[in-house]
PDB file of N, CA and C in Angstrom:
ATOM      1  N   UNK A   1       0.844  -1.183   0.000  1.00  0.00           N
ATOM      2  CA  UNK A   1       0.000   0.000   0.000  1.00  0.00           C
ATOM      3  C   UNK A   1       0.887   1.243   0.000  1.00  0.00           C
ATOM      4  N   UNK A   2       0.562   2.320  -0.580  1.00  0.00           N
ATOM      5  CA  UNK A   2       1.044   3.489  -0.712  1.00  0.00           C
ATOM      6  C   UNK A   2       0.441   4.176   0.253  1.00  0.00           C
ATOM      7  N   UNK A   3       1.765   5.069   0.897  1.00  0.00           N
ATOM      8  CA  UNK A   3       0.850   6.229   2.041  1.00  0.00           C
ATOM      9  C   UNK A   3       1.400   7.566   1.541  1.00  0.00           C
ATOM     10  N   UNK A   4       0.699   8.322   2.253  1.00  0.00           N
ATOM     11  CA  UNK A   4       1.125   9.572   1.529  1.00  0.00           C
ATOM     12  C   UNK A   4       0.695  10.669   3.674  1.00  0.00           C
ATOM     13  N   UNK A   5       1.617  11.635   2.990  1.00  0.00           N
ATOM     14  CA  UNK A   5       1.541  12.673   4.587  1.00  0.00           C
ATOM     15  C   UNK A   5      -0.531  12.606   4.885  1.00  0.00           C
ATOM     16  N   UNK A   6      -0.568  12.510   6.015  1.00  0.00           N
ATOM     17  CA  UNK A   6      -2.458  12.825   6.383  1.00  0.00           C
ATOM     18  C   UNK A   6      -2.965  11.851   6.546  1.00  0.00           C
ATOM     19  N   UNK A   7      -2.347  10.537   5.707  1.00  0.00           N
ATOM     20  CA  UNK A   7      -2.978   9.325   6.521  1.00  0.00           C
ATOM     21  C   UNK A   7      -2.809   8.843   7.692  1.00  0.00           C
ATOM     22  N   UNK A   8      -4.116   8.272   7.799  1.00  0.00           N
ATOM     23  CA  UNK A   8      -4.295   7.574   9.296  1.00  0.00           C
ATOM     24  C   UNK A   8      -3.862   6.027   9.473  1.00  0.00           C
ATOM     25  N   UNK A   9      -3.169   5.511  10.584  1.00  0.00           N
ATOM     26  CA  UNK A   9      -3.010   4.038  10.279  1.00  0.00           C
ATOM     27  C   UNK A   9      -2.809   3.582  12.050  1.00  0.00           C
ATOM     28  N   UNK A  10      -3.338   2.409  11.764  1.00  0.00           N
ATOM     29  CA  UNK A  10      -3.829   1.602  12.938  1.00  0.00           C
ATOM     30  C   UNK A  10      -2.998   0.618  13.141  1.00  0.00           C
ATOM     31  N   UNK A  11      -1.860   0.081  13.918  1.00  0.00           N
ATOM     32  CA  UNK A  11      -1.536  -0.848  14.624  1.00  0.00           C
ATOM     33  C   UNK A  11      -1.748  -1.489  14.995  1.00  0.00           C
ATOM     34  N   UNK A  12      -1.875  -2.846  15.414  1.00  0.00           N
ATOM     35  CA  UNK A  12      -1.815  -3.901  15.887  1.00  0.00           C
ATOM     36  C   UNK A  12      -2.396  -3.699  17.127  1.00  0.00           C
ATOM     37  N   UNK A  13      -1.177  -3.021  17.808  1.00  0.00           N
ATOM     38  CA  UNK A  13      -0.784  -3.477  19.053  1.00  0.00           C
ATOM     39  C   UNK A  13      -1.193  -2.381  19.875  1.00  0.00           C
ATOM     40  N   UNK A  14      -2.128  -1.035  19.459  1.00  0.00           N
ATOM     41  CA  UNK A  14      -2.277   0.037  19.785  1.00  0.00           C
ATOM     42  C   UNK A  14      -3.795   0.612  19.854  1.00  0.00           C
ATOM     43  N   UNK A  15      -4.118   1.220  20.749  1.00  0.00           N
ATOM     44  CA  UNK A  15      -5.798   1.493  20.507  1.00  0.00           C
ATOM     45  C   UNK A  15      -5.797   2.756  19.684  1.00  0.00           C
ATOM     46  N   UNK A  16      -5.142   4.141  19.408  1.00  0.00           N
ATOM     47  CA  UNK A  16      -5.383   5.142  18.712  1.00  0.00           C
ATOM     48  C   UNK A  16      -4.784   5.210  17.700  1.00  0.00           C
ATOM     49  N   UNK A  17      -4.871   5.777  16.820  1.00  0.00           N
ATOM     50  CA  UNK A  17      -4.406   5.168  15.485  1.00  0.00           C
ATOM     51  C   UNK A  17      -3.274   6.514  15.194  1.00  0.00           C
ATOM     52  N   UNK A  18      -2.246   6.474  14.473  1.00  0.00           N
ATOM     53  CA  UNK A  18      -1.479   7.437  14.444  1.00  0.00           C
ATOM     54  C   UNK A  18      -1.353   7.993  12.790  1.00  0.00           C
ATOM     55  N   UNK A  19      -0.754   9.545  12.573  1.00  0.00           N
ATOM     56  CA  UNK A  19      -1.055  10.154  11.374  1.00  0.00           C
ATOM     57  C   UNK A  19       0.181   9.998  10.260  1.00  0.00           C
ATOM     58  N   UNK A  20       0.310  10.032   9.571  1.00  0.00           N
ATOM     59  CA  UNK A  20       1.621   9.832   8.778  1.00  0.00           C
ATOM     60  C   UNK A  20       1.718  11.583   8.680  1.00  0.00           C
ATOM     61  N   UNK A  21       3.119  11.739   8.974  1.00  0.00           N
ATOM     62  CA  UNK A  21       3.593  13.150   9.262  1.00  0.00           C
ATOM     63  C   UNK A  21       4.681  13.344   7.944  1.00  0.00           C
ATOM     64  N   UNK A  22       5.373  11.937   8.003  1.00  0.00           N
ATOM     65  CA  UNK A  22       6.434  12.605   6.652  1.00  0.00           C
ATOM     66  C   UNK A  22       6.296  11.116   6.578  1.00  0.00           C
ATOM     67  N   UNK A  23       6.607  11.002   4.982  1.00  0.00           N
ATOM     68  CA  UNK A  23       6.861  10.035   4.185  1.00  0.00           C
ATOM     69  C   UNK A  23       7.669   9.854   3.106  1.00  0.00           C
ATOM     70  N   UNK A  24       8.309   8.345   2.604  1.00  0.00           N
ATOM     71  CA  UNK A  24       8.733   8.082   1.116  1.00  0.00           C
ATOM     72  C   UNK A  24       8.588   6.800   1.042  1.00  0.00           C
ATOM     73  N   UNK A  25       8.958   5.912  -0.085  1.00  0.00           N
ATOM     74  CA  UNK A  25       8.727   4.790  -0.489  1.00  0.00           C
ATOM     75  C   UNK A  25       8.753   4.071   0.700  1.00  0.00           C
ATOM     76  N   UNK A  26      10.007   4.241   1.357  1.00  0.00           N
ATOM     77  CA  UNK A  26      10.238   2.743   2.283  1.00  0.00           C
ATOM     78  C   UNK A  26       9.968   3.628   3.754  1.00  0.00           C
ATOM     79  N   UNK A  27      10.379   4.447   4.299  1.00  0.00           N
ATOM     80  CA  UNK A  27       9.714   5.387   5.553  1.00  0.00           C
ATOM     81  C   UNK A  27       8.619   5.491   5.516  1.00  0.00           C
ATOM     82  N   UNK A  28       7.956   5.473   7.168  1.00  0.00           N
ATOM     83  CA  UNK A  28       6.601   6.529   7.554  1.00  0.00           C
ATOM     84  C   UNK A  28       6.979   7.149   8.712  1.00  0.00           C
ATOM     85  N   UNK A  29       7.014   8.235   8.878  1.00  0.00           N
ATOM     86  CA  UNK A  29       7.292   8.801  10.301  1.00  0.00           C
ATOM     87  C   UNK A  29       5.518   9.512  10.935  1.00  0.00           C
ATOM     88  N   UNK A  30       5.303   8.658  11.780  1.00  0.00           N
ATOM     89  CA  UNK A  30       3.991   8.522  12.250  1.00  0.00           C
ATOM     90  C   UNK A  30       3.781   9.267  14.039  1.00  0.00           C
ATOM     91  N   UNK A  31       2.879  10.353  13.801  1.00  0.00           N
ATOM     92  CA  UNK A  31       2.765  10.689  15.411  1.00  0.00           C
ATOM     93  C   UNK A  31       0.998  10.458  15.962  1.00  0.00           C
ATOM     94  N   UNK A  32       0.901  10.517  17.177  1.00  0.00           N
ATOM     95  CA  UNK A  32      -0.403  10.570  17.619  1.00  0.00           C
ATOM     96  C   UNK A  32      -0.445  11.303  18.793  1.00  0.00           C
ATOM     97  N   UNK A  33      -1.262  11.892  19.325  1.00  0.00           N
ATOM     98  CA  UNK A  33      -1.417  13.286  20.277  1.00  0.00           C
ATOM     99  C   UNK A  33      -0.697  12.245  21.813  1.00  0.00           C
ATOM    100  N   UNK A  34      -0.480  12.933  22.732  1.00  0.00           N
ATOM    101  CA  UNK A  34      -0.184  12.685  23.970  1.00  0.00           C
ATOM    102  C   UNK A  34      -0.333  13.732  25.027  1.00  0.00           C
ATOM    103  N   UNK A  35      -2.123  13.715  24.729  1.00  0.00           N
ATOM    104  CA  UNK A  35      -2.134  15.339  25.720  1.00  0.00           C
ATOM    105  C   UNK A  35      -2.026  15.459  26.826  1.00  0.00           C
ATOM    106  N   UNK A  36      -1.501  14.415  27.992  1.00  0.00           N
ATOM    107  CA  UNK A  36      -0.819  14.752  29.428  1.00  0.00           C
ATOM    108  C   UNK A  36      -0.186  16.010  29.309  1.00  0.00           C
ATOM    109  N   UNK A  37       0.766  15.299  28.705  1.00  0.00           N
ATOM    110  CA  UNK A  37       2.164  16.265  28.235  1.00  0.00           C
ATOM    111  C   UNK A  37       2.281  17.188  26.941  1.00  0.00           C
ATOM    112  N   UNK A  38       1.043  17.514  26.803  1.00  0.00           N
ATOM    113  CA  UNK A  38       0.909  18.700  25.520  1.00  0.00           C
ATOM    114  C   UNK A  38       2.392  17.995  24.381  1.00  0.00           C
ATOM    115  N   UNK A  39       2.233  16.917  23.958  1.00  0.00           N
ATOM    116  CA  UNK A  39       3.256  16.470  22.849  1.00  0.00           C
ATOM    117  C   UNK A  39       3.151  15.466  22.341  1.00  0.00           C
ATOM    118  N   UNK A  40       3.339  14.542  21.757  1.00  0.00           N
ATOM    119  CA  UNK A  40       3.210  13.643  20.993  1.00  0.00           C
ATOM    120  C   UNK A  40       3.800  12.362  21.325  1.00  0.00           C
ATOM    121  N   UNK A  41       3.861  10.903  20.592  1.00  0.00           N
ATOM    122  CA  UNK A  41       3.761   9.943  20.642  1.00  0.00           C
ATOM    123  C   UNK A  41       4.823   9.935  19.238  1.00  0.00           C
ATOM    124  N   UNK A  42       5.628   9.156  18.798  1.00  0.00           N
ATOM    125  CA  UNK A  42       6.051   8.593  17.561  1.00  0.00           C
ATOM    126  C   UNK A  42       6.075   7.597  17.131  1.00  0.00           C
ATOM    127  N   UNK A  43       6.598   6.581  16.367  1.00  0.00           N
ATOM    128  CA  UNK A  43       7.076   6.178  15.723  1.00  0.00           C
ATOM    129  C   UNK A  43       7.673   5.737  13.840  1.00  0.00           C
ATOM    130  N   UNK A  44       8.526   5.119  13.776  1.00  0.00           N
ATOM    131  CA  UNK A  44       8.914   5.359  12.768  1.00  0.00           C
ATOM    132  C   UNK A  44       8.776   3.761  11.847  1.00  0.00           C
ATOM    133  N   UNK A  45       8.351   3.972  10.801  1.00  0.00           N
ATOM    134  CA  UNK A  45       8.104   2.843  10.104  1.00  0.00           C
ATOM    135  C   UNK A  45       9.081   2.246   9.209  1.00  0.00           C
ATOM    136  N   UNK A  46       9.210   0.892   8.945  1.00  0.00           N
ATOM    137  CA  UNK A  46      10.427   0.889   7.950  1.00  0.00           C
ATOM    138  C   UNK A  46       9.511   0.058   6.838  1.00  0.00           C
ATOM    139  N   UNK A  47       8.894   0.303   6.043  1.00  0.00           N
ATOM    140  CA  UNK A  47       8.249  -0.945   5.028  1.00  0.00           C
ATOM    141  C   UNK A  47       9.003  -2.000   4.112  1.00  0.00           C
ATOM    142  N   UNK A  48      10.048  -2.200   4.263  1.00  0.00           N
ATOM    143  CA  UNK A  48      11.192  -2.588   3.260  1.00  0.00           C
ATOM    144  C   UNK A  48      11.752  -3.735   4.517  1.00  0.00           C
ATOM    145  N   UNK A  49      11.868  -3.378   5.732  1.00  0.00           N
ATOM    146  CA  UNK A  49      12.331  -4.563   7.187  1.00  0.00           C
ATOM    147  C   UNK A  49      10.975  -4.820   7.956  1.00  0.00           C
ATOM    148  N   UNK A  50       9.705  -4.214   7.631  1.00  0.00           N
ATOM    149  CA  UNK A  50       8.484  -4.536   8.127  1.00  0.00           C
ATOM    150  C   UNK A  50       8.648  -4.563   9.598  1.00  0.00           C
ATOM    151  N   UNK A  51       9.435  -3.731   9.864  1.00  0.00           N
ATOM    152  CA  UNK A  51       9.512  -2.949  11.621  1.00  0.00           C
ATOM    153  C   UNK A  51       9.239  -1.465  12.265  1.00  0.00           C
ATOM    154  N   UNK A  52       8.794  -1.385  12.994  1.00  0.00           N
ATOM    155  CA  UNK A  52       8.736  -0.124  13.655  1.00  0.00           C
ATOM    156  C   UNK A  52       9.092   0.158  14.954  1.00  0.00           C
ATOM    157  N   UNK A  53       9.122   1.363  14.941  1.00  0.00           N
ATOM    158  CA  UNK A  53      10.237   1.725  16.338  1.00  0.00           C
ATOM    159  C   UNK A  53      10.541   3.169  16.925  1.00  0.00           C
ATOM    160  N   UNK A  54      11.338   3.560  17.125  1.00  0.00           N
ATOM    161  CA  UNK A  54      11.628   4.821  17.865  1.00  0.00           C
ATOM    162  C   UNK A  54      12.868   4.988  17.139  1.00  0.00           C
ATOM    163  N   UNK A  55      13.416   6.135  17.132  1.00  0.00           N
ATOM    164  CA  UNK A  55      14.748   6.359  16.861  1.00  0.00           C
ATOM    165  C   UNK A  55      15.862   5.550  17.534  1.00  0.00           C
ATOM    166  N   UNK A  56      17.159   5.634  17.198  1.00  0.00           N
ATOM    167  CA  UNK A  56      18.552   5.033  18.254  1.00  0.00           C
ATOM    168  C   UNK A  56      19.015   6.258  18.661  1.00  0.00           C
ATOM    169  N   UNK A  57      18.569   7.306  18.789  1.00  0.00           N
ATOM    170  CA  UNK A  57      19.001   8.615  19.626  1.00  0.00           C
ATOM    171  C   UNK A  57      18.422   8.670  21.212  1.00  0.00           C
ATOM    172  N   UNK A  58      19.365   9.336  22.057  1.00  0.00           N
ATOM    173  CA  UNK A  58      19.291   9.174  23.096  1.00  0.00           C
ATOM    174  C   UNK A  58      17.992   9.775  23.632  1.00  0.00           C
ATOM    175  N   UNK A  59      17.185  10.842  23.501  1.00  0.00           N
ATOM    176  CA  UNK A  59      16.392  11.562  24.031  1.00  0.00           C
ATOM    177  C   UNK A  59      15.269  11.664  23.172  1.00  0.00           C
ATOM    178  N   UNK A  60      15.142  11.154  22.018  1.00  0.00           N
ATOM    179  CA  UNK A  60      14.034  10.781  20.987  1.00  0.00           C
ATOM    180  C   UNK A  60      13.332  12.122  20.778  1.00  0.00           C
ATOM    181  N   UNK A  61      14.193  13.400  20.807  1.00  0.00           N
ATOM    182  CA  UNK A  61      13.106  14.466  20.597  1.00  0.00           C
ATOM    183  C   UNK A  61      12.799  14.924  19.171  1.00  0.00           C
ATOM    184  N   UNK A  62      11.916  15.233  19.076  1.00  0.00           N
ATOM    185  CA  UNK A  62      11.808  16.521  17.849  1.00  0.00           C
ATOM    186  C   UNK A  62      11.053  15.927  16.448  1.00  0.00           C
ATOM    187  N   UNK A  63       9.638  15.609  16.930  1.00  0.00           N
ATOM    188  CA  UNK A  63       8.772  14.840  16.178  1.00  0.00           C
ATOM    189  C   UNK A  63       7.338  15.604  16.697  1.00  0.00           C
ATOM    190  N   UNK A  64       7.672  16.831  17.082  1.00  0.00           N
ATOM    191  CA  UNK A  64       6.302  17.254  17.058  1.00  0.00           C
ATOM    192  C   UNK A  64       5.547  17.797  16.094  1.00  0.00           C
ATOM    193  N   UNK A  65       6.350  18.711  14.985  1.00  0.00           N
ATOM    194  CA  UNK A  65       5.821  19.557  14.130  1.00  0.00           C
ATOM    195  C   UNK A  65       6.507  18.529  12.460  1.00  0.00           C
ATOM    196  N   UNK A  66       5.170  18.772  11.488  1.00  0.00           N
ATOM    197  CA  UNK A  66       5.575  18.202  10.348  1.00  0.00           C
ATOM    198  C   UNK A  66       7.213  18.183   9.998  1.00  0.00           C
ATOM    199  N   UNK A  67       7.377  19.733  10.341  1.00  0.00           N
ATOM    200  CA  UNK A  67       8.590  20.435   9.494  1.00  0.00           C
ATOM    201  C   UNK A  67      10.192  19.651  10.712  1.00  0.00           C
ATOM    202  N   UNK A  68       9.745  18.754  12.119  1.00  0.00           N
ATOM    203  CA  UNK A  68      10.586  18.256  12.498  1.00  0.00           C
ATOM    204  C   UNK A  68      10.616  16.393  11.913  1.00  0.00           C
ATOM    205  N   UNK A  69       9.418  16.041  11.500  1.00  0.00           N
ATOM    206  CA  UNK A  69       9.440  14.484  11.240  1.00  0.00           C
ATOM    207  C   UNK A  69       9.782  14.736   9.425  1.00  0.00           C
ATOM    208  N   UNK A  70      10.121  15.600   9.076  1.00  0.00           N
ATOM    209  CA  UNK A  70      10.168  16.091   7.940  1.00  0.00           C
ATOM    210  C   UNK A  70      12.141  15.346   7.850  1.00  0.00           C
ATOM    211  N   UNK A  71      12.584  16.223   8.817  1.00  0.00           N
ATOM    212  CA  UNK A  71      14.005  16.589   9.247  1.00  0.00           C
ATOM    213  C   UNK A  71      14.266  15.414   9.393  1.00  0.00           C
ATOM    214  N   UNK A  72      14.169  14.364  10.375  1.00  0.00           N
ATOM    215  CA  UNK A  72      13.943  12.930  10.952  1.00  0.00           C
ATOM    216  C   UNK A  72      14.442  12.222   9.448  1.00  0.00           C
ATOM    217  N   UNK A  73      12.912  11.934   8.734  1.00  0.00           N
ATOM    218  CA  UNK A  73      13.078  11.607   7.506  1.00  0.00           C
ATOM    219  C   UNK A  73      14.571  11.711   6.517  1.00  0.00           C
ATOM    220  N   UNK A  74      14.694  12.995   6.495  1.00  0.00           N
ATOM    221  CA  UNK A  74      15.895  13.308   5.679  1.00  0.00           C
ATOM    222  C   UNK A  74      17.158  12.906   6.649  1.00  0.00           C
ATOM    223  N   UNK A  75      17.110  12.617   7.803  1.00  0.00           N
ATOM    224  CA  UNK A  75      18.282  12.088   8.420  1.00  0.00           C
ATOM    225  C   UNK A  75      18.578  10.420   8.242  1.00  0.00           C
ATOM    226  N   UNK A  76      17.222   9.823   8.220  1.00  0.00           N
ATOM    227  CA  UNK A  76      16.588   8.343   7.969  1.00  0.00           C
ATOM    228  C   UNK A  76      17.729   7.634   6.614  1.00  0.00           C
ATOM    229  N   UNK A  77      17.311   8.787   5.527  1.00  0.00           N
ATOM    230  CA  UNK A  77      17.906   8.395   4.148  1.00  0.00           C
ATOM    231  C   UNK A  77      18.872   8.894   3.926  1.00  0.00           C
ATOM    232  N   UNK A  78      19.977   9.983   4.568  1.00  0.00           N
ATOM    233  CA  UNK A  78      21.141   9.955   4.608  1.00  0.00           C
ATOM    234  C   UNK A  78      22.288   9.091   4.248  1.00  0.00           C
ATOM    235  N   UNK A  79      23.155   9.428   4.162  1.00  0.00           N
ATOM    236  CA  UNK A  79      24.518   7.876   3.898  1.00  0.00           C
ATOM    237  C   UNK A  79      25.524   8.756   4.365  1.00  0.00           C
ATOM    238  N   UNK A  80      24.940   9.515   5.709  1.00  0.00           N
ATOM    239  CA  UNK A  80      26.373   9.750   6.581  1.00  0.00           C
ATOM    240  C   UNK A  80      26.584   8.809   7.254  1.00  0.00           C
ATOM    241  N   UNK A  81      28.193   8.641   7.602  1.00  0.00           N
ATOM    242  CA  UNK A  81      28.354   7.303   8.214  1.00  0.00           C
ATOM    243  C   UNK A  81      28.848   7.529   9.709  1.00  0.00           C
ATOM    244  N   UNK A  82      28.796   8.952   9.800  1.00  0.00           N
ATOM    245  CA  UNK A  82      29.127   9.412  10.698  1.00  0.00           C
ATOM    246  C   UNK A  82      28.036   9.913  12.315  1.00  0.00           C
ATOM    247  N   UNK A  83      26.885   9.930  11.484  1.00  0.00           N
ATOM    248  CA  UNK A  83      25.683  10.317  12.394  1.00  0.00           C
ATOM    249  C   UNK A  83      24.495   8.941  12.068  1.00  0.00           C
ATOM    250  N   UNK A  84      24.897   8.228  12.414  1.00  0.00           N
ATOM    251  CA  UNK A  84      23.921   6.569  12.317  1.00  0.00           C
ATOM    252  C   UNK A  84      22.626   6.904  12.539  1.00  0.00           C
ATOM    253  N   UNK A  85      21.543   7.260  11.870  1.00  0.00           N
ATOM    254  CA  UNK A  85      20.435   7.607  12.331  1.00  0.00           C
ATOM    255  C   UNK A  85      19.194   6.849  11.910  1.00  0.00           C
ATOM    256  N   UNK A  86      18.599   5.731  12.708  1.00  0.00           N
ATOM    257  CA  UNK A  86      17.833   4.690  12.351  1.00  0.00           C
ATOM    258  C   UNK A  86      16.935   4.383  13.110  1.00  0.00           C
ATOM    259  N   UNK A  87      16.214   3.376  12.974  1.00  0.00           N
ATOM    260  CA  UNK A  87      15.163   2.781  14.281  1.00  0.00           C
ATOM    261  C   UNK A  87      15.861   1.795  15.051  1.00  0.00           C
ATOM    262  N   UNK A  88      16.126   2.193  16.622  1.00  0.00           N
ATOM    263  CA  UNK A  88      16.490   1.339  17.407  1.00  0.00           C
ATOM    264  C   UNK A  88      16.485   0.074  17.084  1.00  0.00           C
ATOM    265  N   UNK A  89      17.549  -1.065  17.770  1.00  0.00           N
ATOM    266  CA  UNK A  89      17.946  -2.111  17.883  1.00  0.00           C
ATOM    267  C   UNK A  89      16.768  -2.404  18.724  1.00  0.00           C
ATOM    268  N   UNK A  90      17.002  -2.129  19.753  1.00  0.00           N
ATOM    269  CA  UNK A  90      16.419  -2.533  21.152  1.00  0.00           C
ATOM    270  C   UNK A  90      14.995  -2.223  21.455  1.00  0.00           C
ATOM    271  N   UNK A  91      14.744  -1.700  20.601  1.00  0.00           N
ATOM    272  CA  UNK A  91      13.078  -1.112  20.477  1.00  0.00           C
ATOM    273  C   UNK A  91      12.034  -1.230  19.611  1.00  0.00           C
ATOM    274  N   UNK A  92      12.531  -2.116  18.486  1.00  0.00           N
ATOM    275  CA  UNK A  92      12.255  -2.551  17.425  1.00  0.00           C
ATOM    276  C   UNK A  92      10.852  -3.251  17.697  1.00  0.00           C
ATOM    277  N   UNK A  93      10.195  -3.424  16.804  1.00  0.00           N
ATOM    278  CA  UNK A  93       8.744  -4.312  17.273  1.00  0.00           C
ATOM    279  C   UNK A  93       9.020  -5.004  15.893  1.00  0.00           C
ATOM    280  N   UNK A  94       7.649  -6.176  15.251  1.00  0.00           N
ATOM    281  CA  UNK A  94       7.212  -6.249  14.109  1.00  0.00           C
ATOM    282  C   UNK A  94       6.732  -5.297  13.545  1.00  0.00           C
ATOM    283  N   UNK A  95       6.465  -4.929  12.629  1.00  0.00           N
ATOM    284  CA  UNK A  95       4.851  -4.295  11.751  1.00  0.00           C
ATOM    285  C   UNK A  95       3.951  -4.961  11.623  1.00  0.00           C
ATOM    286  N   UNK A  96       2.813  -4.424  12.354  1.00  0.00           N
ATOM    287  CA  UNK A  96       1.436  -5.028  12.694  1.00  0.00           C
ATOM    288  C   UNK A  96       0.242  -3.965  11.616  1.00  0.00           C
ATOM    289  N   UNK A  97       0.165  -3.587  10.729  1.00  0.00           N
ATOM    290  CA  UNK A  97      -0.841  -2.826  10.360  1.00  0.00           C
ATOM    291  C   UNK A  97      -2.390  -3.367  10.634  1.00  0.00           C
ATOM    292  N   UNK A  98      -2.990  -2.490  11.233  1.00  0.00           N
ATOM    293  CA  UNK A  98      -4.446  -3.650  11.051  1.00  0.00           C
ATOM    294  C   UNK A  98      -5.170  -2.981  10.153  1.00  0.00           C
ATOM    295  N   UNK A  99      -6.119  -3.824   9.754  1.00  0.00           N
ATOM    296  CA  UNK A  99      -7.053  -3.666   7.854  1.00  0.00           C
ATOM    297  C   UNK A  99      -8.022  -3.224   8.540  1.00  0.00           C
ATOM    298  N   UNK A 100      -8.920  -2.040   8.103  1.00  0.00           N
ATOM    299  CA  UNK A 100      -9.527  -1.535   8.220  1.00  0.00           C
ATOM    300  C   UNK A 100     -10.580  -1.144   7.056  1.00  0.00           C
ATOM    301  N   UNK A 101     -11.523  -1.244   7.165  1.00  0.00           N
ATOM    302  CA  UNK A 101     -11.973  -0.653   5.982  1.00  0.00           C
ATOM    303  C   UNK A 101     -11.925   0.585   5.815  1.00  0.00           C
ATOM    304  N   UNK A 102     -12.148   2.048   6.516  1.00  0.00           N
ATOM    305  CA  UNK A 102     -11.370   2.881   6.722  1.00  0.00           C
ATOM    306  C   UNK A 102     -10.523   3.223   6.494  1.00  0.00           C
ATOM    307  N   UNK A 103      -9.238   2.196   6.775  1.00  0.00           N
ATOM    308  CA  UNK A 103      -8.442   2.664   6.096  1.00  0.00           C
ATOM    309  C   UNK A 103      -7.405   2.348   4.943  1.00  0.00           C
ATOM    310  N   UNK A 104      -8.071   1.404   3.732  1.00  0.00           N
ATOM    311  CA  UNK A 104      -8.145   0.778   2.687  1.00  0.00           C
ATOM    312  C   UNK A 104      -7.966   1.608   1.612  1.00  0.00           C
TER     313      UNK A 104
END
């Protein structure tokens, strides 16, 4: 399936469904509200290793505004070899999409 920025997509393993914020072929960088804390929720999709996850950065910030999961993205597809910037080892899940008609 093709996603594009504005879609909605549902997890598996999750009751609220999260928005696609930035995208390309093989990325989704996906947030959903977290209004305790006036901020957000992430994660990052890989469709090509059918995993999702969090960043391997220490403090996981800066996924609130399009124009930061935007940034994310362009760090994602990089080929610096110097700033490793990926979805955690250790945090890794499967990809669970669930079918929806909704969101079909």
């Amino acid at each position: 399936m093709v996603y594009k920025v504005g879609d909605k997509i549902k997890f598996a393993e999750e009751k609220q469904r999260y928005t696609v914020q930035a995208c390309n072929e093989r990325f989704l960088i996906c947030t959903k509200p977290y209004n305790p804390k006036h901020t957000v929720f992430y994660t990052i999709v890989d469709l090509e290793k059918n995993i999702r996850g969090c960043d391997n950065q220490v403090f996981h910030n800066g996924y609130e505004t399009k124009e930061d999961c935007e940034r994310a993205l362009n760090r994602l597809i990089s080929t610096n070899d110097e700033d490793v910037f990926e979805i955690s080892y250790r945090n890794r899940i499967p990809l669970k999409i669930e079918k929806q008609k909704e969101l079909v």
